[in-house]
PDB file of N, CA and C in Angstrom:
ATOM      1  N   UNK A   1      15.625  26.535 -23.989  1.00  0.00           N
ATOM      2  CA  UNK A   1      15.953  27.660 -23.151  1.00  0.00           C
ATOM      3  C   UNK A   1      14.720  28.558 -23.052  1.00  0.00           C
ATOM      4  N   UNK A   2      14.649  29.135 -21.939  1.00  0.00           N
ATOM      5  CA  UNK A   2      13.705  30.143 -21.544  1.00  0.00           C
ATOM      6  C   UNK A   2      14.348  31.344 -21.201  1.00  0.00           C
ATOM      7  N   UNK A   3      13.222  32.036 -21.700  1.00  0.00           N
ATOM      8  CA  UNK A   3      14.134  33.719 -21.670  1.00  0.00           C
ATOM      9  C   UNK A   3      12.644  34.677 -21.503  1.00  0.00           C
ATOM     10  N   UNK A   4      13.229  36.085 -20.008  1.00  0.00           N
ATOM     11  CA  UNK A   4      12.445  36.753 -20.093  1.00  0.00           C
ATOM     12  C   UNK A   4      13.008  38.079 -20.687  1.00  0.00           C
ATOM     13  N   UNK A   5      11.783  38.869 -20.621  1.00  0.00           N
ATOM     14  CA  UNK A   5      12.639  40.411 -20.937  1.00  0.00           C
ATOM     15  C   UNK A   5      11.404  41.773 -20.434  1.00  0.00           C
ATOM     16  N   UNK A   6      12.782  42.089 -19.185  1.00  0.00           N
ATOM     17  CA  UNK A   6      11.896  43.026 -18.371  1.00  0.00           C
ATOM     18  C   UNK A   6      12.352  44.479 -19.189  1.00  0.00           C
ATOM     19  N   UNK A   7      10.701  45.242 -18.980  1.00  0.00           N
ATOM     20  CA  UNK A   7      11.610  46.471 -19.735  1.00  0.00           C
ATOM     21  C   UNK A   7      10.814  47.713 -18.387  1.00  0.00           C
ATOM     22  N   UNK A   8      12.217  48.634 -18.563  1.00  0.00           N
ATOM     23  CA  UNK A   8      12.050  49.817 -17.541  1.00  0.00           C
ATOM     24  C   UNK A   8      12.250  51.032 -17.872  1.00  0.00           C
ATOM     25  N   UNK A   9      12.760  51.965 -16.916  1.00  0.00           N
ATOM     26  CA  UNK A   9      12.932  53.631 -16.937  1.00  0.00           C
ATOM     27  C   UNK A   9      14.235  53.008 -17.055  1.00  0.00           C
ATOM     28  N   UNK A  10      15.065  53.865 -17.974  1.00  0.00           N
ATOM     29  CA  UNK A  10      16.643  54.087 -16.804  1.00  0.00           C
ATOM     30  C   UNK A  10      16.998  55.450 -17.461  1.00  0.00           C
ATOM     31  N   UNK A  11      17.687  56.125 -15.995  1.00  0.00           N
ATOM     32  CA  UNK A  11      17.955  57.271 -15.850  1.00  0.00           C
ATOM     33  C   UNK A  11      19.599  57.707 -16.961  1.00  0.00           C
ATOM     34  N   UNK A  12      19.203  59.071 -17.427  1.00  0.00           N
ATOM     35  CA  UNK A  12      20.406  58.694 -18.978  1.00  0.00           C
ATOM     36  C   UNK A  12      21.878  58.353 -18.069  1.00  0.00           C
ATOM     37  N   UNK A  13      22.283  57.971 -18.842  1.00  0.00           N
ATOM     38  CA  UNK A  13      24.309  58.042 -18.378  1.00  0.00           C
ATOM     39  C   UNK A  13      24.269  56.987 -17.322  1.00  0.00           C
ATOM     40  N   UNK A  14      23.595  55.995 -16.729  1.00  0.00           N
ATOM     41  CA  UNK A  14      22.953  55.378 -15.912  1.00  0.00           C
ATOM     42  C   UNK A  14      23.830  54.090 -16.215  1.00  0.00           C
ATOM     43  N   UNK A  15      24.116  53.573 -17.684  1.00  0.00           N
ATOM     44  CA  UNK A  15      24.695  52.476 -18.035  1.00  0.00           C
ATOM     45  C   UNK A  15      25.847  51.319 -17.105  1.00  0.00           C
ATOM     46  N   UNK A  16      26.931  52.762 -16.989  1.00  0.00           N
ATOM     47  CA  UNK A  16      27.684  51.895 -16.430  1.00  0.00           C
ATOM     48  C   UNK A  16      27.680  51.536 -15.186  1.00  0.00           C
ATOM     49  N   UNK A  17      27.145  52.194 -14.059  1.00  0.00           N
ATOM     50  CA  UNK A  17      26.387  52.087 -12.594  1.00  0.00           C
ATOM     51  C   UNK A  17      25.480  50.795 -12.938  1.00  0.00           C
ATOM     52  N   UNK A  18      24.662  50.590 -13.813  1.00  0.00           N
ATOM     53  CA  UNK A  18      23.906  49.531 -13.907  1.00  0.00           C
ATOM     54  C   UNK A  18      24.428  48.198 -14.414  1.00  0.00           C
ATOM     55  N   UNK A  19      25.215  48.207 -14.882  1.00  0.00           N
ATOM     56  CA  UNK A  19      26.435  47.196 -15.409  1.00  0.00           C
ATOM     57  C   UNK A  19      27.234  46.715 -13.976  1.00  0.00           C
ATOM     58  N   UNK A  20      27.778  47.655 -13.529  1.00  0.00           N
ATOM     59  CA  UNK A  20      28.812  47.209 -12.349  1.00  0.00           C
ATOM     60  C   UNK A  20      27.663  46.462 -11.172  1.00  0.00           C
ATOM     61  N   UNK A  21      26.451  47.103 -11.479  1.00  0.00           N
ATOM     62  CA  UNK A  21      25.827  46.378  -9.943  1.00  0.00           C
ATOM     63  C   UNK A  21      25.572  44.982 -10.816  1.00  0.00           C
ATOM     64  N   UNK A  22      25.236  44.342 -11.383  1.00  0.00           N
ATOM     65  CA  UNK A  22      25.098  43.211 -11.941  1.00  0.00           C
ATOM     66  C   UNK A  22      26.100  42.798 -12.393  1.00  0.00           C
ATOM     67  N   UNK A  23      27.346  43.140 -12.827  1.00  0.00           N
ATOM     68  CA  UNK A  23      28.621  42.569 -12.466  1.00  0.00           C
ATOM     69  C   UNK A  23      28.787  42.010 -11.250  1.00  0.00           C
ATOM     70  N   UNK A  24      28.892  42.379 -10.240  1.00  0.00           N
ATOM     71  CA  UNK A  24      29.232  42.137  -8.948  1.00  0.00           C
ATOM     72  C   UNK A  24      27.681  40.857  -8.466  1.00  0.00           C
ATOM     73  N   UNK A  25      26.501  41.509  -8.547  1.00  0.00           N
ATOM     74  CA  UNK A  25      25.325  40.087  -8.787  1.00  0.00           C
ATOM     75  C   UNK A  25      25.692  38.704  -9.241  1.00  0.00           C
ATOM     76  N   UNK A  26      26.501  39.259 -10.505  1.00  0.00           N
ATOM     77  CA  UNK A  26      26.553  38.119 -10.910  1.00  0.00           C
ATOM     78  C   UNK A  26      27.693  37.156 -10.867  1.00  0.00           C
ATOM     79  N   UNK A  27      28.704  37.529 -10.004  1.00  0.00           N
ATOM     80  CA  UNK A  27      29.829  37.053 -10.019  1.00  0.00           C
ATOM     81  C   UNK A  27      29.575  36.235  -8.243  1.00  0.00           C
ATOM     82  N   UNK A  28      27.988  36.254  -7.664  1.00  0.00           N
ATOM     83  CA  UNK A  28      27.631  35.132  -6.558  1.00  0.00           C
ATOM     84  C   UNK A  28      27.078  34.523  -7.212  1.00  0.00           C
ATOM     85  N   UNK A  29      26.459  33.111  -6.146  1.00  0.00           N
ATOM     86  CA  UNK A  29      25.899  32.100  -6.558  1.00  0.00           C
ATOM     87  C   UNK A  29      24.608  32.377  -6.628  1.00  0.00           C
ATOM     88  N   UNK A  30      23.899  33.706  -6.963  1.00  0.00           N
ATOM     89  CA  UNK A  30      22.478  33.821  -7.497  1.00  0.00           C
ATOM     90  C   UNK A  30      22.392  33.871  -8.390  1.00  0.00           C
ATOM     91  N   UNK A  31      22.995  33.978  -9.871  1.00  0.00           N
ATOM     92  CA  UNK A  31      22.320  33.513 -11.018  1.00  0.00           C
ATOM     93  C   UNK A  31      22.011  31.729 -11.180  1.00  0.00           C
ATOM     94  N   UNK A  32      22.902  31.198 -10.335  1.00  0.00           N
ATOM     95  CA  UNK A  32      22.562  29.509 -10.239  1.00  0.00           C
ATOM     96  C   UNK A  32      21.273  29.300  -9.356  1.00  0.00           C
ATOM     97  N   UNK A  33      21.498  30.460  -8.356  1.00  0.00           N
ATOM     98  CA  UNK A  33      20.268  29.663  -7.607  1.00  0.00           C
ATOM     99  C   UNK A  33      18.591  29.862  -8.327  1.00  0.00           C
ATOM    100  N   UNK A  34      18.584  31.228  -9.044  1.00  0.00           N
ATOM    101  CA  UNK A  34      18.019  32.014  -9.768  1.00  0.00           C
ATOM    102  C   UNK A  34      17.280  30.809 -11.322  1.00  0.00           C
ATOM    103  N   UNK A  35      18.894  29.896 -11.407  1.00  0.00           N
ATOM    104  CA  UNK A  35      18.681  29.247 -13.013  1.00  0.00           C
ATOM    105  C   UNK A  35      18.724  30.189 -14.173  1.00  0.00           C
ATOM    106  N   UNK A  36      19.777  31.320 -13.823  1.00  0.00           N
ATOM    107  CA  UNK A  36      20.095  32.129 -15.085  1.00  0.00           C
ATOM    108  C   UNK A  36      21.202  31.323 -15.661  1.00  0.00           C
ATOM    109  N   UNK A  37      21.212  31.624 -16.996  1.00  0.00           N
ATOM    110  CA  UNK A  37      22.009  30.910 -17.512  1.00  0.00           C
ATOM    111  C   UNK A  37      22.645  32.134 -18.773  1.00  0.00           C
ATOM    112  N   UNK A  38      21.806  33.010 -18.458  1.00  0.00           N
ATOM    113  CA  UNK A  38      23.137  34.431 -19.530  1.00  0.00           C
ATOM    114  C   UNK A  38      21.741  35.392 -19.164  1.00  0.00           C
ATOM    115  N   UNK A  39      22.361  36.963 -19.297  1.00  0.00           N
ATOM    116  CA  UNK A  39      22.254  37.977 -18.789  1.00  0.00           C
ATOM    117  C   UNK A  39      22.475  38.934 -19.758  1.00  0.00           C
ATOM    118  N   UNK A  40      21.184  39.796 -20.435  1.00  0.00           N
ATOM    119  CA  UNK A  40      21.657  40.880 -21.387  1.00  0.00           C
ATOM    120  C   UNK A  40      21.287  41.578 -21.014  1.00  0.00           C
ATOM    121  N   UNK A  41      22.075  43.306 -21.013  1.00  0.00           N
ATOM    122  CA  UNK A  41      21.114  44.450 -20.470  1.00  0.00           C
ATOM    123  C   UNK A  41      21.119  45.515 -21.415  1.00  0.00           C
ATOM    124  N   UNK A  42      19.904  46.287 -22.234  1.00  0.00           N
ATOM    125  CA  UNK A  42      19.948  47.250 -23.630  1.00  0.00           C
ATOM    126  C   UNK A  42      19.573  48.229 -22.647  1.00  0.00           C
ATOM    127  N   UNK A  43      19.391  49.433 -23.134  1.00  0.00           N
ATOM    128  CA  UNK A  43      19.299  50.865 -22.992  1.00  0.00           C
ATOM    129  C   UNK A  43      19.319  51.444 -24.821  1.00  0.00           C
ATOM    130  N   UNK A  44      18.232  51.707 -24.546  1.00  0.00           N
ATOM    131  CA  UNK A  44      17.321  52.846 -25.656  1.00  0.00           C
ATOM    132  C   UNK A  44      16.541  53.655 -25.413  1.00  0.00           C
ATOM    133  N   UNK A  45      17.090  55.227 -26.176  1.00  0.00           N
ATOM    134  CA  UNK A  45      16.188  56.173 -25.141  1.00  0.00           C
ATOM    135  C   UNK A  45      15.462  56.496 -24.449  1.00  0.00           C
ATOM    136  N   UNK A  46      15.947  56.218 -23.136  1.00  0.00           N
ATOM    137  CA  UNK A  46      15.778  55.778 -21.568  1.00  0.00           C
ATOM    138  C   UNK A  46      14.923  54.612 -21.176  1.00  0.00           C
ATOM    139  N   UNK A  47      14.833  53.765 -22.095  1.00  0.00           N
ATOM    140  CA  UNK A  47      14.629  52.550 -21.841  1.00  0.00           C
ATOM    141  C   UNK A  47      15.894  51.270 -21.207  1.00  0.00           C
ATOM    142  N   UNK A  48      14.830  50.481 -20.506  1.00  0.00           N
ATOM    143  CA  UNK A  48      15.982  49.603 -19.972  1.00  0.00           C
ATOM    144  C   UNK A  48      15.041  48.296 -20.331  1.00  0.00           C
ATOM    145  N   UNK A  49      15.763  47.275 -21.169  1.00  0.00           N
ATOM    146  CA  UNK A  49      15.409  46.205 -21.343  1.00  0.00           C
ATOM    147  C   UNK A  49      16.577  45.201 -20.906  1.00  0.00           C
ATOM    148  N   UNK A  50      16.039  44.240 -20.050  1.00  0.00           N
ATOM    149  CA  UNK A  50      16.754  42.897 -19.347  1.00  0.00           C
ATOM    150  C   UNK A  50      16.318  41.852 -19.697  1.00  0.00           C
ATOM    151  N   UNK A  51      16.947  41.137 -20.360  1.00  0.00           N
ATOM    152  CA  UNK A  51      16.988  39.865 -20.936  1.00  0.00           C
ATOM    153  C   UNK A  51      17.941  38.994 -20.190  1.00  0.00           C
ATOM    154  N   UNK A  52      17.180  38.144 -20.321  1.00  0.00           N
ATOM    155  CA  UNK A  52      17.391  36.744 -18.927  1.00  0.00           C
ATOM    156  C   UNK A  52      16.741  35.803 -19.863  1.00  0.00           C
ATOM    157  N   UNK A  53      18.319  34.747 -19.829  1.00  0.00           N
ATOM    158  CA  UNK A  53      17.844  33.354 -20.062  1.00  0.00           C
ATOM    159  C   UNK A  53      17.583  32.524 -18.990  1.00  0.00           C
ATOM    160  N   UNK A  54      17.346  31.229 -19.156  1.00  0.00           N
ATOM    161  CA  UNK A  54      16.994  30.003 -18.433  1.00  0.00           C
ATOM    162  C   UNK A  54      17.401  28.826 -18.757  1.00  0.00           C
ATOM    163  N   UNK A  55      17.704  27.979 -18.559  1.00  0.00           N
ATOM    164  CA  UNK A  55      17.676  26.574 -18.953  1.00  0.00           C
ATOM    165  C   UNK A  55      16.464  25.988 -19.591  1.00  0.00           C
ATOM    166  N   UNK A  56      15.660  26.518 -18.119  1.00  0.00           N
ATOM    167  CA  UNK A  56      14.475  26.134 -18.523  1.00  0.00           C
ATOM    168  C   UNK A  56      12.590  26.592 -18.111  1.00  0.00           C
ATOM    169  N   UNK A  57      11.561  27.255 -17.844  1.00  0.00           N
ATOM    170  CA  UNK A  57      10.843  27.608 -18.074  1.00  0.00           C
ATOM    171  C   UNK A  57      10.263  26.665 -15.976  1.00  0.00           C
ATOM    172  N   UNK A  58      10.469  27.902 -15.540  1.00  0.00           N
ATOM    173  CA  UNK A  58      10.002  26.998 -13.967  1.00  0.00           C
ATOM    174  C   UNK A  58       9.171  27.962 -13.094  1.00  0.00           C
ATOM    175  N   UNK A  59       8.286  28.634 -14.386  1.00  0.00           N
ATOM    176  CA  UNK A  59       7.037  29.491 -13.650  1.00  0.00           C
ATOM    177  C   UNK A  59       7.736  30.501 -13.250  1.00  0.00           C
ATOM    178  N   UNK A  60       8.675  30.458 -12.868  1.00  0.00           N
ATOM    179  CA  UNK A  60       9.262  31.996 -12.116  1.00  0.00           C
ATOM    180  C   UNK A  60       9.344  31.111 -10.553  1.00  0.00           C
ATOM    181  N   UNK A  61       9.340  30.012 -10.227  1.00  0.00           N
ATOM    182  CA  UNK A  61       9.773  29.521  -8.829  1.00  0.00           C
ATOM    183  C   UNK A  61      10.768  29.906  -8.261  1.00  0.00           C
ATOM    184  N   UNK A  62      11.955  29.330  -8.991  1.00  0.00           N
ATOM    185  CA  UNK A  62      13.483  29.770  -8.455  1.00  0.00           C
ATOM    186  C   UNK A  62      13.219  31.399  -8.138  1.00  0.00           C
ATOM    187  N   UNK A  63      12.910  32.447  -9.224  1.00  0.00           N
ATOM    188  CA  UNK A  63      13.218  33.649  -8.328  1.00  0.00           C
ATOM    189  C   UNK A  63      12.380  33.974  -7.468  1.00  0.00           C
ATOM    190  N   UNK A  64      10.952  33.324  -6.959  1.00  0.00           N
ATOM    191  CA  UNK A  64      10.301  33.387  -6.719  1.00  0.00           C
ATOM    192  C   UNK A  64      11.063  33.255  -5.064  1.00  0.00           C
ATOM    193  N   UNK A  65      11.968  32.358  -5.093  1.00  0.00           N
ATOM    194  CA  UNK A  65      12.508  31.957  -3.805  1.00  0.00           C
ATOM    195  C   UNK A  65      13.673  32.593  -3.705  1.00  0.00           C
ATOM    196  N   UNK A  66      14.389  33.291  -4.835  1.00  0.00           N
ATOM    197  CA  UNK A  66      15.694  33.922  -4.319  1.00  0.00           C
ATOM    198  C   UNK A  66      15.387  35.178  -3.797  1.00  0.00           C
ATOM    199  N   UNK A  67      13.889  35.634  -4.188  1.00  0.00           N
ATOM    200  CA  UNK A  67      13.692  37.306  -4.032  1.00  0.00           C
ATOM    201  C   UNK A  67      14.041  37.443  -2.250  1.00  0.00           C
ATOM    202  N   UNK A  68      13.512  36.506  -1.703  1.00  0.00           N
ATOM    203  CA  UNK A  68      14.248  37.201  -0.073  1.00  0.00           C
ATOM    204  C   UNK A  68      15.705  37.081   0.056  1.00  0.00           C
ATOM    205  N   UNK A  69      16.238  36.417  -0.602  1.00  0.00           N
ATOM    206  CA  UNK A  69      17.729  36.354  -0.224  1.00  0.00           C
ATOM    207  C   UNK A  69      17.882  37.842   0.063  1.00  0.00           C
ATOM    208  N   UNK A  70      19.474  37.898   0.511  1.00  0.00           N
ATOM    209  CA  UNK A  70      19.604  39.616   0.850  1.00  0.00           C
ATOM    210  C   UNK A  70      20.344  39.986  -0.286  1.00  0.00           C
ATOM    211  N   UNK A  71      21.197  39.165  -0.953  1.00  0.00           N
ATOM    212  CA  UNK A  71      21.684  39.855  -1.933  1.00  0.00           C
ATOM    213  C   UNK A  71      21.099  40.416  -2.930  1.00  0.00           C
ATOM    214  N   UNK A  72      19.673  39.475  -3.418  1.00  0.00           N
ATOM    215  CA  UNK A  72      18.203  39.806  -4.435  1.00  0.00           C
ATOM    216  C   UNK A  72      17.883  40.874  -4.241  1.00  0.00           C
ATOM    217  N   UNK A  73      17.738  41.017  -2.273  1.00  0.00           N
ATOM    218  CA  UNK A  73      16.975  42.609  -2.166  1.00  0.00           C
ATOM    219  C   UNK A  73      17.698  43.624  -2.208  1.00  0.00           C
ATOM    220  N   UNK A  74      19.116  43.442  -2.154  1.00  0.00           N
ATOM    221  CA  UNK A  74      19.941  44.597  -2.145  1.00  0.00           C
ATOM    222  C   UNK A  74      20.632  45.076  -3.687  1.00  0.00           C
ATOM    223  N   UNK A  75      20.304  44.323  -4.451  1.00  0.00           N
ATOM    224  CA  UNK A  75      20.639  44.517  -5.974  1.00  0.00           C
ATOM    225  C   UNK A  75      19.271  45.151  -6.323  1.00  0.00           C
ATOM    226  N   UNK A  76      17.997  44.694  -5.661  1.00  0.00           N
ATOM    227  CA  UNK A  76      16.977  45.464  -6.134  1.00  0.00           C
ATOM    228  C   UNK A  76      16.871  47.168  -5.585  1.00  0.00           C
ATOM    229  N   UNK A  77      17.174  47.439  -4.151  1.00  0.00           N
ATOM    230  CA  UNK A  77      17.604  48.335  -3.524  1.00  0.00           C
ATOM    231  C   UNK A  77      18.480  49.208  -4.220  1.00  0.00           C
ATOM    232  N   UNK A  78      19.727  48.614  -4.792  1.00  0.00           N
ATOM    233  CA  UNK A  78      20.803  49.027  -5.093  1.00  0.00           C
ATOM    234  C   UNK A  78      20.726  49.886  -6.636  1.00  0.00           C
ATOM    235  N   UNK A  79      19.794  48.960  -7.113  1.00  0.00           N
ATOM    236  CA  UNK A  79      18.976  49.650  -8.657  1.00  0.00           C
ATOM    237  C   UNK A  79      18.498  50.828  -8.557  1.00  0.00           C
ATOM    238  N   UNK A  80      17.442  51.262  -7.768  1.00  0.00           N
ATOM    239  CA  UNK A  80      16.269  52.016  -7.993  1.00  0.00           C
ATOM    240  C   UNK A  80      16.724  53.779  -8.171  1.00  0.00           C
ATOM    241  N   UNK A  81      18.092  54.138  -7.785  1.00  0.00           N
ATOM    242  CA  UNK A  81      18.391  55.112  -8.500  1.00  0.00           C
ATOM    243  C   UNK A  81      18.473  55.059  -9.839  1.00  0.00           C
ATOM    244  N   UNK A  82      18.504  54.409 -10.495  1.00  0.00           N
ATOM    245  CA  UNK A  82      18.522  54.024 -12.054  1.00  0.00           C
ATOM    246  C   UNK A  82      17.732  53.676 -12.642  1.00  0.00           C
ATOM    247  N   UNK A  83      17.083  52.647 -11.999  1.00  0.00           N
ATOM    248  CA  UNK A  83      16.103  52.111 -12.612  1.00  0.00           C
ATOM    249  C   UNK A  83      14.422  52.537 -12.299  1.00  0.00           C
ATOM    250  N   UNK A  84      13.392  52.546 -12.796  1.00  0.00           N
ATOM    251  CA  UNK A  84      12.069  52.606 -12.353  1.00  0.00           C
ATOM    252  C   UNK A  84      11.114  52.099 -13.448  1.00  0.00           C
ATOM    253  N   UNK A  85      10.116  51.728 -12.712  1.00  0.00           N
ATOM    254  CA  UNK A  85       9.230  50.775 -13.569  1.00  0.00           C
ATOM    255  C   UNK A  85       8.433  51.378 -14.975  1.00  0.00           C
ATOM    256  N   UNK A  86       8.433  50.943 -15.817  1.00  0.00           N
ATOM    257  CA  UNK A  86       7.492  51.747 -17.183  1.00  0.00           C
ATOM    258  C   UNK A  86       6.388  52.080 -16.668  1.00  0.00           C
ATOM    259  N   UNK A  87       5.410  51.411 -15.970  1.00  0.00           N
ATOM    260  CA  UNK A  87       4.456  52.428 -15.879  1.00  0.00           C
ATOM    261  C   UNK A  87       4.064  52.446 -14.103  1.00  0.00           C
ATOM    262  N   UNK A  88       4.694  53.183 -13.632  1.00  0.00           N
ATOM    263  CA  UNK A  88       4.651  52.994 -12.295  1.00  0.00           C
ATOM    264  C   UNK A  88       2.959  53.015 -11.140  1.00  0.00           C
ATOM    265  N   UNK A  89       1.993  53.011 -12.370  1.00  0.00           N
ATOM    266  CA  UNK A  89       0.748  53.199 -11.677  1.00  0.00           C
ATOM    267  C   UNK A  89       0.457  51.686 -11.783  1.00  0.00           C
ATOM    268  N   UNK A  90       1.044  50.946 -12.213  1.00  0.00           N
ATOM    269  CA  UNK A  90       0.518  48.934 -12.221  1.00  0.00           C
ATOM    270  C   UNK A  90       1.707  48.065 -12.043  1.00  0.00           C
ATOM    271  N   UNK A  91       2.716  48.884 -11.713  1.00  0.00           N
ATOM    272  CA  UNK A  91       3.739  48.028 -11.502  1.00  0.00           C
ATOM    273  C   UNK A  91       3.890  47.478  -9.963  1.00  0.00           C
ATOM    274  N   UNK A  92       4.299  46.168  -9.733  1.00  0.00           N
ATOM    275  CA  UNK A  92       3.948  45.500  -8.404  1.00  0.00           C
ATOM    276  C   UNK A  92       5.194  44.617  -8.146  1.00  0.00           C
ATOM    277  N   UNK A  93       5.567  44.106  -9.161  1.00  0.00           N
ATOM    278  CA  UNK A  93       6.628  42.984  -9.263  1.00  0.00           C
ATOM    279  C   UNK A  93       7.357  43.196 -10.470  1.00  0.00           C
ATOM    280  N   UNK A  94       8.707  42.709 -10.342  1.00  0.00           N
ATOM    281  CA  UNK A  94       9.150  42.419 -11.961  1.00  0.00           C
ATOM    282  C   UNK A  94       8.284  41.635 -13.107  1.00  0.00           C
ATOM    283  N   UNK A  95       7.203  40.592 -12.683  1.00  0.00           N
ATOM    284  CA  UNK A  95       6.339  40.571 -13.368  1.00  0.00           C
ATOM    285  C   UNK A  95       5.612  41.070 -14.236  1.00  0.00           C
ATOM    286  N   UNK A  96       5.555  42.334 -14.007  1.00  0.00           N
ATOM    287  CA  UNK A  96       4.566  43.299 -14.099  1.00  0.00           C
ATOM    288  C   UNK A  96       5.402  44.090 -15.026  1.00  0.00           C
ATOM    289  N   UNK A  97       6.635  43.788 -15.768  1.00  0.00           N
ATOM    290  CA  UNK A  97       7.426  45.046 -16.405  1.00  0.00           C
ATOM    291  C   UNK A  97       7.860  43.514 -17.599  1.00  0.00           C
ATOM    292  N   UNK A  98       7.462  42.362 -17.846  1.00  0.00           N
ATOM    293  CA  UNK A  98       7.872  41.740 -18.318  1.00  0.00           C
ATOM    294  C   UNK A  98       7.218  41.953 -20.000  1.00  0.00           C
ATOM    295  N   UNK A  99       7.956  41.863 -20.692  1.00  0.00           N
ATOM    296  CA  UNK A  99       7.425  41.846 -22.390  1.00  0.00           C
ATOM    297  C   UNK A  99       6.633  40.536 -22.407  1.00  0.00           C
ATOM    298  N   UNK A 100       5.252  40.667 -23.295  1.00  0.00           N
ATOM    299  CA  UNK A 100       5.070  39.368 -23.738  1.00  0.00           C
ATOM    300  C   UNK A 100       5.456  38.868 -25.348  1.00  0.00           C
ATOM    301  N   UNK A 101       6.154  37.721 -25.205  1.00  0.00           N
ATOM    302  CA  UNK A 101       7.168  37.460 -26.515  1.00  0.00           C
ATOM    303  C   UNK A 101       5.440  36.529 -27.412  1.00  0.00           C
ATOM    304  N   UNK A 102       5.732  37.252 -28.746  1.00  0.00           N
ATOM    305  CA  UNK A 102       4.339  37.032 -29.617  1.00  0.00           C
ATOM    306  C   UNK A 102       5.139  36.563 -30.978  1.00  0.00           C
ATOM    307  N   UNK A 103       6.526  36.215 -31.261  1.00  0.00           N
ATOM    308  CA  UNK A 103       7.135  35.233 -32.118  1.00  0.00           C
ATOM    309  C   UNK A 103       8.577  34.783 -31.672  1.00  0.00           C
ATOM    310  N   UNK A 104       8.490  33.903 -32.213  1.00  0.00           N
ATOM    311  CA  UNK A 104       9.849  32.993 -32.325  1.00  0.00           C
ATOM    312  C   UNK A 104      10.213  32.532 -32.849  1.00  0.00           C
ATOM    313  N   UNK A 105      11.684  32.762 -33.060  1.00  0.00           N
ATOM    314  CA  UNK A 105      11.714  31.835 -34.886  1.00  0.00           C
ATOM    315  C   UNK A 105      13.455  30.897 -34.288  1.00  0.00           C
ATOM    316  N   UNK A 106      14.168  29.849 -34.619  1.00  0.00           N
ATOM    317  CA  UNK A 106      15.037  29.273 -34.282  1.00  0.00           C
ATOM    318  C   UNK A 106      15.830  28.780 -35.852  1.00  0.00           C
ATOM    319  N   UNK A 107      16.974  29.091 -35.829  1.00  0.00           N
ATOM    320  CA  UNK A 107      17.491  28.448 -36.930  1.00  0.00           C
ATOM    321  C   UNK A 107      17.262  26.862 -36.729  1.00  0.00           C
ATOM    322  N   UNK A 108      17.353  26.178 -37.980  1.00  0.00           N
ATOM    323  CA  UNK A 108      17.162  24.287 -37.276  1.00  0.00           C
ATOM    324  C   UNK A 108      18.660  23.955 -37.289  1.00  0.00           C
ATOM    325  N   UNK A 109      18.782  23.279 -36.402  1.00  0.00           N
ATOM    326  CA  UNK A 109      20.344  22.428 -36.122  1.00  0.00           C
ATOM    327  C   UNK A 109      20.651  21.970 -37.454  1.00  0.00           C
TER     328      UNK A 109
END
């Protein structure tokens, strides 16, 4: 499995507005088309961290191709009262707000 984790602004009391719009995201066929395969969202003082799994590790293609869909742009649209980028002077893409993961540890089967 592959997993990213975008981290942002979010505006306080913001939680459950940000929950329901990705409720409703996720209840179409864009987390399949996407290749999500589970969806976590934290909030810590006024932080917003999104954790997104994968199956599997595909460069970022799939969203690469869902970002025009309209539903992609309108969940991104639909965010930005809530949400805003950590550092908004280099931010360009969700790319650009992604953690880089520097361990990993797995229990063994």
């Amino acid at each position: 499995m592959h997993s990213t984790l975008i981290v942002a602004r979010m505006e306080p009391g913001a939680d459950a507005d940000v929950a329901a719009l990705f409720n409703d995201f996720d209840a179409t066929r864009m987390p399949h088309l996407m290749g999500t395969r589970r969806r976590q969202l934290f909030s810590f003082r006024g932080l917003y961290f999104h954790l997104q799994d994968f199956d599997q590790d595909n460069g970022g293609r799939l969203i690469e191709e869902a970002k025009s869909d309209p539903r992609f742009v309108r969940i991104s649209e639909d965010l930005k009262p809530f949400i805003a980028p950590y550092d908004p002077a280099t931010w360009r893409s969700p790319a650009d707000a992604m953690a880089a993961r520097f361990y990993s540890w797995e229990a063994p089967a």
